[in-house]
PDB file of N, CA and C in Angstrom:
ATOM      1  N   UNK A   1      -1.121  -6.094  71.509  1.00  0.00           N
ATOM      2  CA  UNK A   1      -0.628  -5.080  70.584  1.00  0.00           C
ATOM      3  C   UNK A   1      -0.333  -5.738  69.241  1.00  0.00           C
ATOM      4  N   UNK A   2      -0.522  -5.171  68.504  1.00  0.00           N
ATOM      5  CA  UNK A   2      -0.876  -5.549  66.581  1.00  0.00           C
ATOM      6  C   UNK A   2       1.171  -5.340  66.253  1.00  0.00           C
ATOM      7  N   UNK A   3       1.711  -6.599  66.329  1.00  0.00           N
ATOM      8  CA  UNK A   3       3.045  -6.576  66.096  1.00  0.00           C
ATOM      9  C   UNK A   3       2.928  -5.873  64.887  1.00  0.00           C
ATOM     10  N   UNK A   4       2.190  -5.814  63.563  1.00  0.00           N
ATOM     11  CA  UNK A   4       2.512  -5.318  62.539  1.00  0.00           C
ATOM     12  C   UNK A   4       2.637  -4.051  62.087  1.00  0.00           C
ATOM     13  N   UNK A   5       2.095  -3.245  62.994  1.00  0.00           N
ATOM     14  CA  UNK A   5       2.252  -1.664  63.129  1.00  0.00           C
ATOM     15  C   UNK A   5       3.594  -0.927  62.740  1.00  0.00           C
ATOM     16  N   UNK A   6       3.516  -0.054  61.689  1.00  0.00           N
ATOM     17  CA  UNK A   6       4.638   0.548  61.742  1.00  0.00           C
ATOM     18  C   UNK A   6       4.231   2.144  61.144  1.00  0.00           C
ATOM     19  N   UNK A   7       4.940   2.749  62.014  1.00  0.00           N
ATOM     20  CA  UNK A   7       4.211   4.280  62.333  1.00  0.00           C
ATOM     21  C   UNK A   7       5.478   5.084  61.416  1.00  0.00           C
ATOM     22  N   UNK A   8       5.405   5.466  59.969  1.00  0.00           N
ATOM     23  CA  UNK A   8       6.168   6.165  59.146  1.00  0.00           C
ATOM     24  C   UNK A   8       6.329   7.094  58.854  1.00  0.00           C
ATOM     25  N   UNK A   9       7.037   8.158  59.726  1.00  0.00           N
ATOM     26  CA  UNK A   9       7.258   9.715  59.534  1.00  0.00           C
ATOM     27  C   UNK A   9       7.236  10.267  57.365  1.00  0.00           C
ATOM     28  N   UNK A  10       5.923  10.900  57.827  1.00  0.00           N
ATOM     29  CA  UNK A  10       5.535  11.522  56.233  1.00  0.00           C
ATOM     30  C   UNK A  10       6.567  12.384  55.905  1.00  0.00           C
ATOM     31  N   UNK A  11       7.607  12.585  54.526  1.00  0.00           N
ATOM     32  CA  UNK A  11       8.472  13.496  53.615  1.00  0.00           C
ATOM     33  C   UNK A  11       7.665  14.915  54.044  1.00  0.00           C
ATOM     34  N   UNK A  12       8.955  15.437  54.424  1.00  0.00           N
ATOM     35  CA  UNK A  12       8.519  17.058  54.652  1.00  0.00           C
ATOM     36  C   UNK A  12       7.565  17.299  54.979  1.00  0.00           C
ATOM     37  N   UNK A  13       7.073  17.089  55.688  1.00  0.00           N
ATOM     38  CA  UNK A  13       5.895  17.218  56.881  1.00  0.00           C
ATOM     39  C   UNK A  13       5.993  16.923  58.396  1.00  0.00           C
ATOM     40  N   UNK A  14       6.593  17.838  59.248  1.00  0.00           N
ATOM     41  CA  UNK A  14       6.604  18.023  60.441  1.00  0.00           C
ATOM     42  C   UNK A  14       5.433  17.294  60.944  1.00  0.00           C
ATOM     43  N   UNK A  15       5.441  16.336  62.127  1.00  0.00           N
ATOM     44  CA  UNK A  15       5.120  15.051  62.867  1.00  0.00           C
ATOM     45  C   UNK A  15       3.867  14.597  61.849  1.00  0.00           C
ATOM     46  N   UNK A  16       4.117  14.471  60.801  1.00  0.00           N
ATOM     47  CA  UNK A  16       3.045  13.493  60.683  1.00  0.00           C
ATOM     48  C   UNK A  16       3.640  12.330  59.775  1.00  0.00           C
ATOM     49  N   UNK A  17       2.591  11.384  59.948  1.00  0.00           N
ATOM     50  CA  UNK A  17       3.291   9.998  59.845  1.00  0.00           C
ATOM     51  C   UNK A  17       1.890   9.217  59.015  1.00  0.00           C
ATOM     52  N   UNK A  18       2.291   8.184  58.164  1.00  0.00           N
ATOM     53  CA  UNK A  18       1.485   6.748  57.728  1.00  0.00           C
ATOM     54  C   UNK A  18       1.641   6.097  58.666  1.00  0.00           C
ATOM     55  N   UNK A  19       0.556   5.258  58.736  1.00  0.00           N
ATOM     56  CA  UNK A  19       0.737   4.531  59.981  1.00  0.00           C
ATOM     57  C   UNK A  19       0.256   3.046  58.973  1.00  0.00           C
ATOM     58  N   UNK A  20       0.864   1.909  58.777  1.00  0.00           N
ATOM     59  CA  UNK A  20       0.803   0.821  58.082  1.00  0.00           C
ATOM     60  C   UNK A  20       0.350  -0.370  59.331  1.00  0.00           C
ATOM     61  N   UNK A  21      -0.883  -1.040  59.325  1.00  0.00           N
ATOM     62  CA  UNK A  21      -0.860  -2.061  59.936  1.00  0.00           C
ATOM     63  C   UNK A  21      -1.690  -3.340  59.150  1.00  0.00           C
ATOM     64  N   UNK A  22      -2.036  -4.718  59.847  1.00  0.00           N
ATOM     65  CA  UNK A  22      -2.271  -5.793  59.451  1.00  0.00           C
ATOM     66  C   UNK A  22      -2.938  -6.708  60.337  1.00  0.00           C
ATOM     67  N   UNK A  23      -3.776  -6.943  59.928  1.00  0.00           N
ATOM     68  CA  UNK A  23      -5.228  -8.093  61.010  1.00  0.00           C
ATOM     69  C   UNK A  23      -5.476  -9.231  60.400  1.00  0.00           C
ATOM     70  N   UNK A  24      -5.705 -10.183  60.969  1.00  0.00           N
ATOM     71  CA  UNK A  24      -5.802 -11.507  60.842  1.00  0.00           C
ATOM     72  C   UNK A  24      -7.488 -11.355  60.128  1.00  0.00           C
ATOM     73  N   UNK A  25      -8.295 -12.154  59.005  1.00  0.00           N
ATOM     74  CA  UNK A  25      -8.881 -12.376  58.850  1.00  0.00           C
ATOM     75  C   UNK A  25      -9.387 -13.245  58.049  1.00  0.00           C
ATOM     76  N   UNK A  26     -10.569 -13.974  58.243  1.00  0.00           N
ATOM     77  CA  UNK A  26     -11.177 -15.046  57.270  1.00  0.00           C
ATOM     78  C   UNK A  26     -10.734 -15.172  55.703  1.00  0.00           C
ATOM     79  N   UNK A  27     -10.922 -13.798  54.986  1.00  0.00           N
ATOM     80  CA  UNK A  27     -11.011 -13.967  53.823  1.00  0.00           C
ATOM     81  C   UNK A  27     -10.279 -13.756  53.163  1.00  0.00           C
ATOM     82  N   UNK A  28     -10.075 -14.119  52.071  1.00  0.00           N
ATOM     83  CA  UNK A  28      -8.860 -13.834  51.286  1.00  0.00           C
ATOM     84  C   UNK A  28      -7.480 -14.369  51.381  1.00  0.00           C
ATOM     85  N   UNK A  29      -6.026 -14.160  51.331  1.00  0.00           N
ATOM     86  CA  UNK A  29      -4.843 -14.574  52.160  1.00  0.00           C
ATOM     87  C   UNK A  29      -5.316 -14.751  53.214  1.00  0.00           C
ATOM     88  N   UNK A  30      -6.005 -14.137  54.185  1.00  0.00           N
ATOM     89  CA  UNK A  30      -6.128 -14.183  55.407  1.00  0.00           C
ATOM     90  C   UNK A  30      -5.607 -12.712  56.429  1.00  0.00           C
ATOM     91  N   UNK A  31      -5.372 -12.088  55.583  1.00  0.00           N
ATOM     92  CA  UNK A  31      -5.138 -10.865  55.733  1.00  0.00           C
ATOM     93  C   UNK A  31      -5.686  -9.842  55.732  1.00  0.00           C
ATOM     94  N   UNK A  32      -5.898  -8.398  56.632  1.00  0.00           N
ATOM     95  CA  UNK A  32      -6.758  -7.126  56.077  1.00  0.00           C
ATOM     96  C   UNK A  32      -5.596  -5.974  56.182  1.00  0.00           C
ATOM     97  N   UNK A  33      -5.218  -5.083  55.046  1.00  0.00           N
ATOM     98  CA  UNK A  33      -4.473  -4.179  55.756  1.00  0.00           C
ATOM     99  C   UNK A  33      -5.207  -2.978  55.883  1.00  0.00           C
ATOM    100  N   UNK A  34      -3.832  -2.100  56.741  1.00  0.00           N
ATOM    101  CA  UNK A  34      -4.851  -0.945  56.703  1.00  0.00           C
ATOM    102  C   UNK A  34      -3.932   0.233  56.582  1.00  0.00           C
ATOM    103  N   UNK A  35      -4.123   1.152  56.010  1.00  0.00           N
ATOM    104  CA  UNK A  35      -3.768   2.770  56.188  1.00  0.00           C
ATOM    105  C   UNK A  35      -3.802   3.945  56.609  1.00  0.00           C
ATOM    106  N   UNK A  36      -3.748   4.306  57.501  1.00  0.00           N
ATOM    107  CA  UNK A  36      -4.025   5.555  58.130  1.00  0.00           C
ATOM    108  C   UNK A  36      -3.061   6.521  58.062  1.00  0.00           C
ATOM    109  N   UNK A  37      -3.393   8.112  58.065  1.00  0.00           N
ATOM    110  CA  UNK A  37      -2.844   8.973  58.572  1.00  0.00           C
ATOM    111  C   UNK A  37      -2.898   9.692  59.723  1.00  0.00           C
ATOM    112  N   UNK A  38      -1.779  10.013  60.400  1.00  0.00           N
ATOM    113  CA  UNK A  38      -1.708  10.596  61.851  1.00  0.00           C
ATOM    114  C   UNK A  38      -0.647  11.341  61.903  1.00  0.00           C
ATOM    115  N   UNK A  39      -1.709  12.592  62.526  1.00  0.00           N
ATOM    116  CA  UNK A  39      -0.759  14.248  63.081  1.00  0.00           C
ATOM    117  C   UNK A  39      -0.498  13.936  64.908  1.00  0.00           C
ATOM    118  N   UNK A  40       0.758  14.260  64.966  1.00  0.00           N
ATOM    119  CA  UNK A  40       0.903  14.136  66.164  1.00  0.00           C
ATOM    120  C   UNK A  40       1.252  15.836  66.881  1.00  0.00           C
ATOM    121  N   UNK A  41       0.409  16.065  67.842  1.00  0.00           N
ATOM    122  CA  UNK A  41       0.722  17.541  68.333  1.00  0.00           C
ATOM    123  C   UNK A  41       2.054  17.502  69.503  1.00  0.00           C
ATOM    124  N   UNK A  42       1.933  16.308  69.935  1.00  0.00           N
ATOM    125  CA  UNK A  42       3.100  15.694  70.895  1.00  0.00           C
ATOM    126  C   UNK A  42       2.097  15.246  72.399  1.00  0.00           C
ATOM    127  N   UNK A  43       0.835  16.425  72.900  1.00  0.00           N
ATOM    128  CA  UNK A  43      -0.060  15.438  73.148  1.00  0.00           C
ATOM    129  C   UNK A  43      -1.712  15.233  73.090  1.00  0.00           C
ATOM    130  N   UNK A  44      -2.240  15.665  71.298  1.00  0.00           N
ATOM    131  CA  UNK A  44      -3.388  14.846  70.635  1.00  0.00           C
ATOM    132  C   UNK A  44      -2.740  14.831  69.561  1.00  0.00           C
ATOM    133  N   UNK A  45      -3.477  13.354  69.175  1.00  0.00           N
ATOM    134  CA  UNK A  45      -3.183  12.748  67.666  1.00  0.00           C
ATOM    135  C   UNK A  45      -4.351  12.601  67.290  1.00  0.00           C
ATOM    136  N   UNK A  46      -4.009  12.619  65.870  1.00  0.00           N
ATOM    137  CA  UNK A  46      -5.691  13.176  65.363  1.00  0.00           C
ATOM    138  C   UNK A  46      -5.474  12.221  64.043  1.00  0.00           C
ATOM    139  N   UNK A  47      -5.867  10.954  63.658  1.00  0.00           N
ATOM    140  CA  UNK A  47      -6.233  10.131  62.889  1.00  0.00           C
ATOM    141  C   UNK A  47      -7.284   9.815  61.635  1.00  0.00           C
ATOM    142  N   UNK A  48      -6.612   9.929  60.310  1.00  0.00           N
ATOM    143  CA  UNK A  48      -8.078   9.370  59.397  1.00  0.00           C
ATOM    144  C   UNK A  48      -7.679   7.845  58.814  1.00  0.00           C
ATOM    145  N   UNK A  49      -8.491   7.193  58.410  1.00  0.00           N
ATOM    146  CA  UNK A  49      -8.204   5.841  57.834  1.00  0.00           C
ATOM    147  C   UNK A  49      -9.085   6.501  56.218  1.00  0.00           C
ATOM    148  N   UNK A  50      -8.428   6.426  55.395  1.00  0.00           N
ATOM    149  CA  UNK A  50      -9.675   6.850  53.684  1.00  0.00           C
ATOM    150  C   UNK A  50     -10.507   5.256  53.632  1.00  0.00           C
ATOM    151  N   UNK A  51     -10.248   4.458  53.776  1.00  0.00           N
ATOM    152  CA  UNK A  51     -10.972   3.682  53.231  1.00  0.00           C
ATOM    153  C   UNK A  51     -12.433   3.832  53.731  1.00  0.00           C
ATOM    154  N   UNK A  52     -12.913   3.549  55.199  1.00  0.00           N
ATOM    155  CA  UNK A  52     -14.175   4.457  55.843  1.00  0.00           C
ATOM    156  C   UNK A  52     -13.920   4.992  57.102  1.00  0.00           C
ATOM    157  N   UNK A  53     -13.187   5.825  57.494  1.00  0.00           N
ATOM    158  CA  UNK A  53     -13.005   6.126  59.030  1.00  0.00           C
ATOM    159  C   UNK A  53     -13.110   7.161  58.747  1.00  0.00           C
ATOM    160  N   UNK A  54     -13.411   7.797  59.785  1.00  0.00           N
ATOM    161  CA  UNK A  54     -13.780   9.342  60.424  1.00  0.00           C
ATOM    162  C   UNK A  54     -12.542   9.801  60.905  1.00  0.00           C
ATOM    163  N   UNK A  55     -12.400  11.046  60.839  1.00  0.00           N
ATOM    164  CA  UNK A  55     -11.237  11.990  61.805  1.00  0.00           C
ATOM    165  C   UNK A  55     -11.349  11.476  63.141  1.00  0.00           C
ATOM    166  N   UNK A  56     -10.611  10.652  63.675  1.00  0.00           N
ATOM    167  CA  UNK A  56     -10.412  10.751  65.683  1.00  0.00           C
ATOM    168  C   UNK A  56      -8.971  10.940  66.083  1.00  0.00           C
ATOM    169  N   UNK A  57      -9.986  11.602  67.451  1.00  0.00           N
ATOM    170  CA  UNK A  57      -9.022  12.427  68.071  1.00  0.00           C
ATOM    171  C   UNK A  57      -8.626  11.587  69.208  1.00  0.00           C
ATOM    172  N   UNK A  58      -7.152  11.595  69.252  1.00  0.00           N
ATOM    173  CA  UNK A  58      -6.713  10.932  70.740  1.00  0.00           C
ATOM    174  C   UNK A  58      -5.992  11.891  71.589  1.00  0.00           C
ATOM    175  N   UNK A  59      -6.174  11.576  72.732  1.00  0.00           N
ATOM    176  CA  UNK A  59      -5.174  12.166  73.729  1.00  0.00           C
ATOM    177  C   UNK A  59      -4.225  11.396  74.485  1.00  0.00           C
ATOM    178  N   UNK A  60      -3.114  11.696  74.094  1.00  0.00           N
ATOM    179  CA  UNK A  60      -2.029  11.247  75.363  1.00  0.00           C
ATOM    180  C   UNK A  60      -2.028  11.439  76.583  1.00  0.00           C
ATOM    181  N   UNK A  61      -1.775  10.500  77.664  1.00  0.00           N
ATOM    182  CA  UNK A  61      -1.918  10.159  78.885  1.00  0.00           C
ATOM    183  C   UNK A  61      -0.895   9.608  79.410  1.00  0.00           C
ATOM    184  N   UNK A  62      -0.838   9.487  80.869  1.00  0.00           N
ATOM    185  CA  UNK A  62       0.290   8.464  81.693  1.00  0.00           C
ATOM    186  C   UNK A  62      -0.609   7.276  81.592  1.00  0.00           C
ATOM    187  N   UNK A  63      -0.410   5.983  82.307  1.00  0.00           N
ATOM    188  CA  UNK A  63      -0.513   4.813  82.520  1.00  0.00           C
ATOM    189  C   UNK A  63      -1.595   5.202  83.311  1.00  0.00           C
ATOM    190  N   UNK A  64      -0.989   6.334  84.136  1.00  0.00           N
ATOM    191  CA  UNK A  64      -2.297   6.132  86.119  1.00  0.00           C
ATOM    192  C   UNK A  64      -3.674   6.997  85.641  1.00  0.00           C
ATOM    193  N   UNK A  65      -4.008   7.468  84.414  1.00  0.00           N
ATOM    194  CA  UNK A  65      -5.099   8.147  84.393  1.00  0.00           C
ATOM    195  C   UNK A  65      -5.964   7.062  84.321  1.00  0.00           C
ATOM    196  N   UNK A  66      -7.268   7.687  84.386  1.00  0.00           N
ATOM    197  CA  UNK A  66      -7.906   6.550  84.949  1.00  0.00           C
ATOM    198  C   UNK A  66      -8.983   5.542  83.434  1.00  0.00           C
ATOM    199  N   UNK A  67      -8.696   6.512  82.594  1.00  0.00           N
ATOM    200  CA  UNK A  67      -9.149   5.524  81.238  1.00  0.00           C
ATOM    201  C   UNK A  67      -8.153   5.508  80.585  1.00  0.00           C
ATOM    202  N   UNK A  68      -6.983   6.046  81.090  1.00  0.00           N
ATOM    203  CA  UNK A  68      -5.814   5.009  79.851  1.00  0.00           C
ATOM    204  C   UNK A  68      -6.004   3.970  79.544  1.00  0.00           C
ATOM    205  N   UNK A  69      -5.378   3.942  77.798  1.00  0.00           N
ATOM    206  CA  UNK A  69      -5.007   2.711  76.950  1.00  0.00           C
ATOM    207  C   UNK A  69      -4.267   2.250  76.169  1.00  0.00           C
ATOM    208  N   UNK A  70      -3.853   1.209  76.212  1.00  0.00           N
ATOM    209  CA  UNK A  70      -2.290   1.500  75.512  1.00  0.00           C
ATOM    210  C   UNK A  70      -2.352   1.530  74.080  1.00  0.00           C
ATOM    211  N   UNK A  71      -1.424   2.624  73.426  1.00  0.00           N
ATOM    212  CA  UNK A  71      -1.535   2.906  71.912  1.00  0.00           C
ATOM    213  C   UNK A  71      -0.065   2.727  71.280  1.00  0.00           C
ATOM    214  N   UNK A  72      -0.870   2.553  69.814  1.00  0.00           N
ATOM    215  CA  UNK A  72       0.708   2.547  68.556  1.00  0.00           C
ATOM    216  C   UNK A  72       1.130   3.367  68.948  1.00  0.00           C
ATOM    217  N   UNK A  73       1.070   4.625  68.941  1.00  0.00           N
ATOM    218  CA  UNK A  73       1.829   5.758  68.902  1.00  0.00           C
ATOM    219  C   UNK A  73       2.121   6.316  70.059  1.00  0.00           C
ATOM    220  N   UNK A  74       1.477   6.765  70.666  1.00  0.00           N
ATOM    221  CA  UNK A  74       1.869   7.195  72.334  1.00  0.00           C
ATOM    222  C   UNK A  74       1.751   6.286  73.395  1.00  0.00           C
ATOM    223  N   UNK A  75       2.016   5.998  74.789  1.00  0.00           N
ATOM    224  CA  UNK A  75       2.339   4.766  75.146  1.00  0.00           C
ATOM    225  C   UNK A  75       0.642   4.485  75.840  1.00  0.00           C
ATOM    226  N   UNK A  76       0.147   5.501  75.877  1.00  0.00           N
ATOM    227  CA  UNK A  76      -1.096   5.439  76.624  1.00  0.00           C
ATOM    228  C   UNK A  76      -1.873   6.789  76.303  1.00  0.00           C
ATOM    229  N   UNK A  77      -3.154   6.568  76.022  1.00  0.00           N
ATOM    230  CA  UNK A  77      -3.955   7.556  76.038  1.00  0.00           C
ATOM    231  C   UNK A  77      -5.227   7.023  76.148  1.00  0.00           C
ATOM    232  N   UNK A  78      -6.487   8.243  75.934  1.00  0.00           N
ATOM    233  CA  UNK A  78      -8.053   8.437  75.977  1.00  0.00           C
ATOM    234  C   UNK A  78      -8.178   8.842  74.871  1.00  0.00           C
ATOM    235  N   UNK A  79      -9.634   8.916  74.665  1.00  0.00           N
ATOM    236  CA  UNK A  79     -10.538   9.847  73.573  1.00  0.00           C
ATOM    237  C   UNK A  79     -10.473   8.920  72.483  1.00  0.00           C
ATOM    238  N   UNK A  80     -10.556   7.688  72.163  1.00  0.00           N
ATOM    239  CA  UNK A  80     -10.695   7.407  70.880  1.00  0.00           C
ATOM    240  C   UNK A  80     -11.995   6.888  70.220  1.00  0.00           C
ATOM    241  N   UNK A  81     -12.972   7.564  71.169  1.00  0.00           N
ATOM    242  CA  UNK A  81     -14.271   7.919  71.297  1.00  0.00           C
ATOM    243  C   UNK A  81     -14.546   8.849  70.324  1.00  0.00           C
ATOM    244  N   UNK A  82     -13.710   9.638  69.875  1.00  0.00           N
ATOM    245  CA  UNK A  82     -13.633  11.307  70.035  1.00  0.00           C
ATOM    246  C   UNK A  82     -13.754  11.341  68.545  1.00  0.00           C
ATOM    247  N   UNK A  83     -14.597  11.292  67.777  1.00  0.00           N
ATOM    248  CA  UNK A  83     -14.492  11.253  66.396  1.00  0.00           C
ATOM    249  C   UNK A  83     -15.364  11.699  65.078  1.00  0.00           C
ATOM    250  N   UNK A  84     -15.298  12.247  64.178  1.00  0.00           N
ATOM    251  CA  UNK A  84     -16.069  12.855  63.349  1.00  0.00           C
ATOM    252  C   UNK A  84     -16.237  12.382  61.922  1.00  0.00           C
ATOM    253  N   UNK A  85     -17.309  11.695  61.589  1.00  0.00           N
ATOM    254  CA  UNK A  85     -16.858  11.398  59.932  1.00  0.00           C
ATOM    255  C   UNK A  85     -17.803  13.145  59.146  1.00  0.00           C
ATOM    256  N   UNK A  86     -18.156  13.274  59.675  1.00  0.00           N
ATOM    257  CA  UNK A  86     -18.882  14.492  58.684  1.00  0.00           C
ATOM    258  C   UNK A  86     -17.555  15.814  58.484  1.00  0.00           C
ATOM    259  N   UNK A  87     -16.502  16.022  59.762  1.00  0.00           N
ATOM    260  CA  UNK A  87     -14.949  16.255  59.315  1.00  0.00           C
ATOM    261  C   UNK A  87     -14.565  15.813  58.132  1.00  0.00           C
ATOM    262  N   UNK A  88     -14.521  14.489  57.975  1.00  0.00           N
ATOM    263  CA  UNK A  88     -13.678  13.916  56.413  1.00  0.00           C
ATOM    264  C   UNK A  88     -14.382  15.088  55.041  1.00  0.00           C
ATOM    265  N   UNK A  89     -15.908  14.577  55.128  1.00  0.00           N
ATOM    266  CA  UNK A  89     -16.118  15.580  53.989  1.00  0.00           C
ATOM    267  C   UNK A  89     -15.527  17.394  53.885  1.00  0.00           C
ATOM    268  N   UNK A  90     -16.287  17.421  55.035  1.00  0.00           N
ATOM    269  CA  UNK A  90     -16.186  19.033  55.214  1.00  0.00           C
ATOM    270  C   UNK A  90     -14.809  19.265  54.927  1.00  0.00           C
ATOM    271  N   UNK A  91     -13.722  18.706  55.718  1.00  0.00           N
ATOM    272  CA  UNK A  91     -12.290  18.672  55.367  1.00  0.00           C
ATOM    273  C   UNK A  91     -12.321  18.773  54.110  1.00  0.00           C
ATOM    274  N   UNK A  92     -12.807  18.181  53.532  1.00  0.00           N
ATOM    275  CA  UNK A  92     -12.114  17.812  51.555  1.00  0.00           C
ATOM    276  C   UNK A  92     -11.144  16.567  51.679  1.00  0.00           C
ATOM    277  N   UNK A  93     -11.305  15.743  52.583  1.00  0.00           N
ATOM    278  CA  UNK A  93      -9.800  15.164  52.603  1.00  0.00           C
ATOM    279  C   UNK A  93      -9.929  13.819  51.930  1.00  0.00           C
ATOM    280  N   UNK A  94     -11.191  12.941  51.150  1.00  0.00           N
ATOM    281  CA  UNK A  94     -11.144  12.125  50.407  1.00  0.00           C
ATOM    282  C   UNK A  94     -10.533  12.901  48.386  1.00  0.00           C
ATOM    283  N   UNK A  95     -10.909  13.931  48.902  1.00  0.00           N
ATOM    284  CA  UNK A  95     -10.625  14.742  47.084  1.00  0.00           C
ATOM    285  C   UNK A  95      -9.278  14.737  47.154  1.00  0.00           C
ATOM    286  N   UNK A  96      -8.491  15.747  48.874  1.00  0.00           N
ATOM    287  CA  UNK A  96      -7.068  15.448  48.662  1.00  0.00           C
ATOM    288  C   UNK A  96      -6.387  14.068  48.661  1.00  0.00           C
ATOM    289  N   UNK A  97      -6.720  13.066  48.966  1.00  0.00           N
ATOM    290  CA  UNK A  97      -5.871  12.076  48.839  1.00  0.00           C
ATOM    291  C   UNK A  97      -6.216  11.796  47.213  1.00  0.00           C
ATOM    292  N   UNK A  98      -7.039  11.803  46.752  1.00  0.00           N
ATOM    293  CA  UNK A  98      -7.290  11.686  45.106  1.00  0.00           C
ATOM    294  C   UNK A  98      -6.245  12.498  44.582  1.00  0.00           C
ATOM    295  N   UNK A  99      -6.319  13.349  44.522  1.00  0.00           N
ATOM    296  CA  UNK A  99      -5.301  14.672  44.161  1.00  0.00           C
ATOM    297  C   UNK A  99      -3.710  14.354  44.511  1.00  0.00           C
ATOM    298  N   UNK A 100      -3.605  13.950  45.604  1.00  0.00           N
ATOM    299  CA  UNK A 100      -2.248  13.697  46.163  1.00  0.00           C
ATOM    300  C   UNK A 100      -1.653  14.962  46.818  1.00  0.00           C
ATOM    301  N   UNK A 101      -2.840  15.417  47.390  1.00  0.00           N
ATOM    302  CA  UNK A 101      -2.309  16.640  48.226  1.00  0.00           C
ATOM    303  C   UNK A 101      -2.130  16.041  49.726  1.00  0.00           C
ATOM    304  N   UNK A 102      -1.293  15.762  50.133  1.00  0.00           N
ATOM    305  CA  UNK A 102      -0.941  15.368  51.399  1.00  0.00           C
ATOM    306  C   UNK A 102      -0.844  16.162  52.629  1.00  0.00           C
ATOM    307  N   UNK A 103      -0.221  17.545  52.134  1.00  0.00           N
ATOM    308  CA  UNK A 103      -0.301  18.781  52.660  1.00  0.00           C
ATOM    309  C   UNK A 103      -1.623  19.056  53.117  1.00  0.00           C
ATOM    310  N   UNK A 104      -2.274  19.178  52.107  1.00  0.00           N
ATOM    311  CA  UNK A 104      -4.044  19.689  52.997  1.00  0.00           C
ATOM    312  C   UNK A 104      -4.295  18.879  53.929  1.00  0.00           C
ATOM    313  N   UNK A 105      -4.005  17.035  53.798  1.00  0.00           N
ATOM    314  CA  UNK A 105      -4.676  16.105  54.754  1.00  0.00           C
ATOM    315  C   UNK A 105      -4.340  16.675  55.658  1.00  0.00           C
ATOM    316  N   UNK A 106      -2.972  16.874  56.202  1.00  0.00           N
ATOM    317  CA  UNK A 106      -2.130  16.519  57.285  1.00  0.00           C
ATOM    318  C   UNK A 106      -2.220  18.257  57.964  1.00  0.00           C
ATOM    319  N   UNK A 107      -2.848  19.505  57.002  1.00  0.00           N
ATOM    320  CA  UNK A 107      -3.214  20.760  57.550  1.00  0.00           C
ATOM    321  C   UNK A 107      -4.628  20.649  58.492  1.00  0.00           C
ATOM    322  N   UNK A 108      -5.334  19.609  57.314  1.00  0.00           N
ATOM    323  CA  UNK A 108      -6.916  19.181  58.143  1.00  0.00           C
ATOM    324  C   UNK A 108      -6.470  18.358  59.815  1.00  0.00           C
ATOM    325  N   UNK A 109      -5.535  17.625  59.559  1.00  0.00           N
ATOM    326  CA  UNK A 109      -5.873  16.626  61.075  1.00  0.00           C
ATOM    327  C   UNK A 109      -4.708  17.639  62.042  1.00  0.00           C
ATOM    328  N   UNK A 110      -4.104  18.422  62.013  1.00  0.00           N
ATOM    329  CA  UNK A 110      -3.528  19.219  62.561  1.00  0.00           C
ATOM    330  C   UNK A 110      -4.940  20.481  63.054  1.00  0.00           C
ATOM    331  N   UNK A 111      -5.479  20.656  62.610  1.00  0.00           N
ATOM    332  CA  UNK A 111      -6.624  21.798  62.615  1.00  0.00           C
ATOM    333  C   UNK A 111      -7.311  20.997  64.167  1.00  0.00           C
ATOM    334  N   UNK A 112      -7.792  19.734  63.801  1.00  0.00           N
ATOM    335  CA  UNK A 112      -8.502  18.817  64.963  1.00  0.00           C
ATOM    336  C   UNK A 112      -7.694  18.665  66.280  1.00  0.00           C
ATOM    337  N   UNK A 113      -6.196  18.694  66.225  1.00  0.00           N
ATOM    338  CA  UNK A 113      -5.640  18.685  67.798  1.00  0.00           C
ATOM    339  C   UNK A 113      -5.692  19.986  68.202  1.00  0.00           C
ATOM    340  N   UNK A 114      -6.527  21.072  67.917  1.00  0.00           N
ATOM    341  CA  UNK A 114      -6.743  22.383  68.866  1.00  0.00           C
ATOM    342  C   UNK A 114      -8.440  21.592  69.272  1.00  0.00           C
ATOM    343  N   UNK A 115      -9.133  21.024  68.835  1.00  0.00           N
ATOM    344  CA  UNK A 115     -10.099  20.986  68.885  1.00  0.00           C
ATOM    345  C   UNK A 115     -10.956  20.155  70.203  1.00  0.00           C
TER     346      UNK A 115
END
């Protein structure tokens, strides 16, 4: 597990959160970070990274299902298979983070845990 993870409940926005983490790598400091946003339904979380990631969808799980895995945010889940980059466009959700509409992101990855 990525000690550097820290999962940051978003201002006025019911469960959704920044999720801030950090990877060891060759270049540079030696550092990569990263940014994501994540809607939590309580059980799918539905994830974008802007830099190049696609909308994915996770599902929460117990330990005994039989493809659990252990996650930042919920203690175990599936589906992180489960993912769409042609969502990001269609969403609009590289224009809203330009914009600083946070609201639309976090309406878009909320839309994906019915899905």
């Amino acid at each position: 597990m990525n000690k550097g993870i820290k999962c940051i409940p978003f201002p006025d926005i019911e469960n959704a959160y920044v999720i801030i983490s950090a990877y060891k790598t060759d270049g540079g400091n030696g550092v990569k970070k990263c940014m994501t946003f994540f809607y939590d339904s309580g059980r799918v979380g539905v994830e974008w990274e802007p830099d190049h990631g696609p909308i994915t969808t996770i599902y929460k799980c117990t330990k005994e299902h039989k493809d659990a895995r252990p996650h930042y945010f919920y203690d175990f889940c599936t589906g992180n298979g489960n993912w769409s980059q042609l969502g990001v466009e269609e969403g609009g959700l590289p224009e809203a983070f330009l914009n600083g509409d946070y609201v639309k992101i976090f309406a878009v990855l909320k839309r994906w845990t019915d899905v």
